[in-house]
Protein backbone atom coordinates (compact mmCIF):
# COMPACT_ATOMS: atom_id res chain seq x y z
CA UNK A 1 18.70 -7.44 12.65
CA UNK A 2 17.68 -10.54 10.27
CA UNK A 3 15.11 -9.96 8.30
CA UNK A 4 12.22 -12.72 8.74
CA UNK A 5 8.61 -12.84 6.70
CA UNK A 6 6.64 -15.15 5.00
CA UNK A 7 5.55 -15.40 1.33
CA UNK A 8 3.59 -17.45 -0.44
CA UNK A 9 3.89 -18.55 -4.21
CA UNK A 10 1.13 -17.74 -6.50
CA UNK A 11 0.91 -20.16 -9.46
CA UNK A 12 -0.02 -18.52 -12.74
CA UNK A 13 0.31 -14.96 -11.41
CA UNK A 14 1.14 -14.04 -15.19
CA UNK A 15 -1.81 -15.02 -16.64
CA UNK A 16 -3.58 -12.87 -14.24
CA UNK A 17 -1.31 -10.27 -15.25
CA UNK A 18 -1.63 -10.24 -18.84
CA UNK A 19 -6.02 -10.74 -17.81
CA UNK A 20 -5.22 -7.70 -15.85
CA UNK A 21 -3.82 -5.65 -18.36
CA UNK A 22 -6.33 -6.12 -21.43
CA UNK A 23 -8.43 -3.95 -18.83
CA UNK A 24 -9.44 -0.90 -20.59
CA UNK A 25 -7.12 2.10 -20.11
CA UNK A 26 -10.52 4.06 -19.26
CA UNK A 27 -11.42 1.26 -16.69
CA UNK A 28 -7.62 0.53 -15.38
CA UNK A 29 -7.36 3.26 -12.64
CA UNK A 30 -10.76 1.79 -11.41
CA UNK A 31 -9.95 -1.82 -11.50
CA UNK A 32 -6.62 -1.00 -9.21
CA UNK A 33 -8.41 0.62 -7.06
CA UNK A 34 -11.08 -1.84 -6.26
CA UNK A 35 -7.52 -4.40 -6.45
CA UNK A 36 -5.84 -2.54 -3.36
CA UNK A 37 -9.58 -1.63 -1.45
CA UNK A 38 -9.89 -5.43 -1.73
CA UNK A 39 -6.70 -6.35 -0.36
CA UNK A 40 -6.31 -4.05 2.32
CA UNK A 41 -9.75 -5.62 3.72
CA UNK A 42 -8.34 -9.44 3.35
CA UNK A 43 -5.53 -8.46 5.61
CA UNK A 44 -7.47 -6.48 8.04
CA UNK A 45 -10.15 -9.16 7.92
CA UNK A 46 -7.96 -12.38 7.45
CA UNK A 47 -4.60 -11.28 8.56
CA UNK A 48 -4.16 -8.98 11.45
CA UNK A 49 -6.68 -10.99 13.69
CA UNK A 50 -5.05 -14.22 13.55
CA UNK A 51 -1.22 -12.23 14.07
CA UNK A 52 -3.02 -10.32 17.01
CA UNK A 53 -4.18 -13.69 18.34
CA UNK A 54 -0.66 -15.69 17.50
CA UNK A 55 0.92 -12.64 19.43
CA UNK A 56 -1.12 -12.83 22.54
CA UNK A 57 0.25 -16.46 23.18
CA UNK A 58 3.65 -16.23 22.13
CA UNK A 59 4.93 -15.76 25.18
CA UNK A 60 6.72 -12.50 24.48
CA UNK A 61 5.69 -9.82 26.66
CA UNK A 62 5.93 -7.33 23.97
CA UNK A 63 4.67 -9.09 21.26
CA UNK A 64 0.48 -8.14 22.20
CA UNK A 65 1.70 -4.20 21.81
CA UNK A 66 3.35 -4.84 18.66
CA UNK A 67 0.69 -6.65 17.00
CA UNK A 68 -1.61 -3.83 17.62
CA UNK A 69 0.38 -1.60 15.55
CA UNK A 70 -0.54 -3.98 12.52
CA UNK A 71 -1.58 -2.07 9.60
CA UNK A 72 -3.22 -3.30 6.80
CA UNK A 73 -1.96 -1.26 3.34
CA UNK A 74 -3.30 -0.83 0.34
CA UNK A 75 -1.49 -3.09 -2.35
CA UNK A 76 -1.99 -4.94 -5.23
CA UNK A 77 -0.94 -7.95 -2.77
CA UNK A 78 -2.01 -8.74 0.82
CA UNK A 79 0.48 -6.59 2.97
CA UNK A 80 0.77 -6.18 6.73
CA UNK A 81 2.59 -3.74 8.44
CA UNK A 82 3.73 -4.19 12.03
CA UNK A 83 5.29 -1.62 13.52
CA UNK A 84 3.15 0.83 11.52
CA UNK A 85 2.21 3.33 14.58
CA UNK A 86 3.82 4.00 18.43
CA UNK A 87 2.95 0.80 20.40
CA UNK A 88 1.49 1.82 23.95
CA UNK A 89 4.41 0.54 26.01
CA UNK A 90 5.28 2.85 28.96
CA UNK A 91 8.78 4.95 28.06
CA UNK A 92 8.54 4.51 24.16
CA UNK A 93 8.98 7.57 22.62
CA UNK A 94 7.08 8.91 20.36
CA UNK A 95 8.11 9.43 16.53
CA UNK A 96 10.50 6.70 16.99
CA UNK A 97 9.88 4.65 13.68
CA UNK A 98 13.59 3.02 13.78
CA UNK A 99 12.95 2.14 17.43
CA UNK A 100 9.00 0.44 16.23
CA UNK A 101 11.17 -1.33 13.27
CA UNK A 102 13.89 -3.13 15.41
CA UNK A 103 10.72 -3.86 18.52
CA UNK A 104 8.83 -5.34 16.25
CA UNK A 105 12.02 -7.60 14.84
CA UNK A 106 12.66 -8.54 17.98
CA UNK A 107 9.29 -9.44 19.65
CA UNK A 108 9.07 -11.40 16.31
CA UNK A 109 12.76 -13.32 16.49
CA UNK A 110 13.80 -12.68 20.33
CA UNK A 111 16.54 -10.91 21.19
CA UNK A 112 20.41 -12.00 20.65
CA UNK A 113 22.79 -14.43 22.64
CA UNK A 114 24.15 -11.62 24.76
CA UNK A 115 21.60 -9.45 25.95
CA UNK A 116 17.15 -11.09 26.25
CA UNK A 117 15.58 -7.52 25.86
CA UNK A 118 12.71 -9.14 24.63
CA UNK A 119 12.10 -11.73 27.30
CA UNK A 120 12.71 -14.41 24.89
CA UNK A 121 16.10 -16.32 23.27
CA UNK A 122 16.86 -15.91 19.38
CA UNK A 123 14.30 -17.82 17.84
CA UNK A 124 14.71 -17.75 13.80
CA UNK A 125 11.31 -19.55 13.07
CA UNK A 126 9.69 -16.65 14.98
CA UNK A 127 6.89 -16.40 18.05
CA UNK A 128 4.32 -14.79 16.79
CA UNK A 129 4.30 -13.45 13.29
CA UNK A 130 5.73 -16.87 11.34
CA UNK A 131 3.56 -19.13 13.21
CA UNK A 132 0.63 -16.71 13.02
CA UNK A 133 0.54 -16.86 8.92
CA UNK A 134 1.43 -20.32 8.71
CA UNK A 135 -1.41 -21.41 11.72
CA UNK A 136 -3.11 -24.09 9.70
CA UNK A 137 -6.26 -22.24 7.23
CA UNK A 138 -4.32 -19.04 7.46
CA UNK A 139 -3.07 -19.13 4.15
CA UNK A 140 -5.94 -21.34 2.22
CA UNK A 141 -8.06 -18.41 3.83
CA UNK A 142 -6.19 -15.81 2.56
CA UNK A 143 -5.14 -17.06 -1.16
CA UNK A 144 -8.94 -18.15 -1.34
CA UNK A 145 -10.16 -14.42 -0.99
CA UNK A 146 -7.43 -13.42 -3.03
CA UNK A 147 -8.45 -15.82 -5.96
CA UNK A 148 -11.90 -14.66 -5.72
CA UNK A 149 -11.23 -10.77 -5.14
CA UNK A 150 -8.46 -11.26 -8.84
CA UNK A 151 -11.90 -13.18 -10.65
CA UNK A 152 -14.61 -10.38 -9.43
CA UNK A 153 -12.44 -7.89 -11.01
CA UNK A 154 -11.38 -9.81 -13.82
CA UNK A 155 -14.75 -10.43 -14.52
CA UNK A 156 -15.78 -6.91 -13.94
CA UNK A 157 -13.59 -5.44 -15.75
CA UNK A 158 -11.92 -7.53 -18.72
CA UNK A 159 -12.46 -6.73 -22.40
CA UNK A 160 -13.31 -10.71 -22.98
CA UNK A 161 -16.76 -10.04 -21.68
């Protein structure tokens, strides 16, 4: 399957960095954590609603179970993971990660030229996930909480202080 996603470039990221790593070595392990608490709760907060919404009007029958297997991990980046538990579709099988992996590709991008098992035609730009990030705010919303989650804990836990 093609791999699809979305990033976003962060301008300046080392500056933060180096800011980031004149944190104590006492206070490090504590800064991190707060780091991947904080992002974890920007994508369950920010992210997941706004794919779970995007998915419920894609269009793709699918696509509504998928997006409630969206889990949000903790990262020293925003990071969703579809496909993270056994969608409640009758005749999945549990245990089946390889199975969630490829369902959730192909509620996202449709299914090929020969066979629709998703409902849907091959659509590279995406239904549900693509559109869902790049709905207009999305990102301002999310890089916004990011920027100020990065200053709390730069100015909670920096040496400059």
């Amino acid at each position: 399957m093609a791999a699809a996603g979305s990033s976003v470039t962060w301008d300046n990221i080392e500056i933060v960095q180096l800011i980031l790593n004149r944190i104590s070595d006492d206070l490090r392990p504590e800064a991190r954590k707060e780091l991947r608490k904080g992002t974890q709760q920007i994508a369950q907060n920010l992210v997941i609603p706004v794919l779970q919404q995007s998915a419920a009007t894609s269009g793709v029958p699918i696509a509504p179970a998928m997006a409630a297997t969206s889990r949000a991990r903790a990262d020293r980046v925003v990071f969703v993971k579809v496909g993270a538990v056994n969608p409640r579709l009758s005749g999945f099988k549990r245990g089946q990660s390889k199975y969630r992996t490829g369902m959730a590709w192909g509620s996202e991008l449709g299914g090929d030229d020969k066979e629709h098992h998703y409902a849907v035609g091959r659509n590279p730009s995406g239904y549900w996930v693509q559109p869902g990030v790049r709905s207009p705010g999305t990102l301002a919303r999310v890089k916004g909480a990011y920027s100020e989650l990065l200053n709390l804990i730069i100015d909670k836990y920096s040496r400059s202080r």
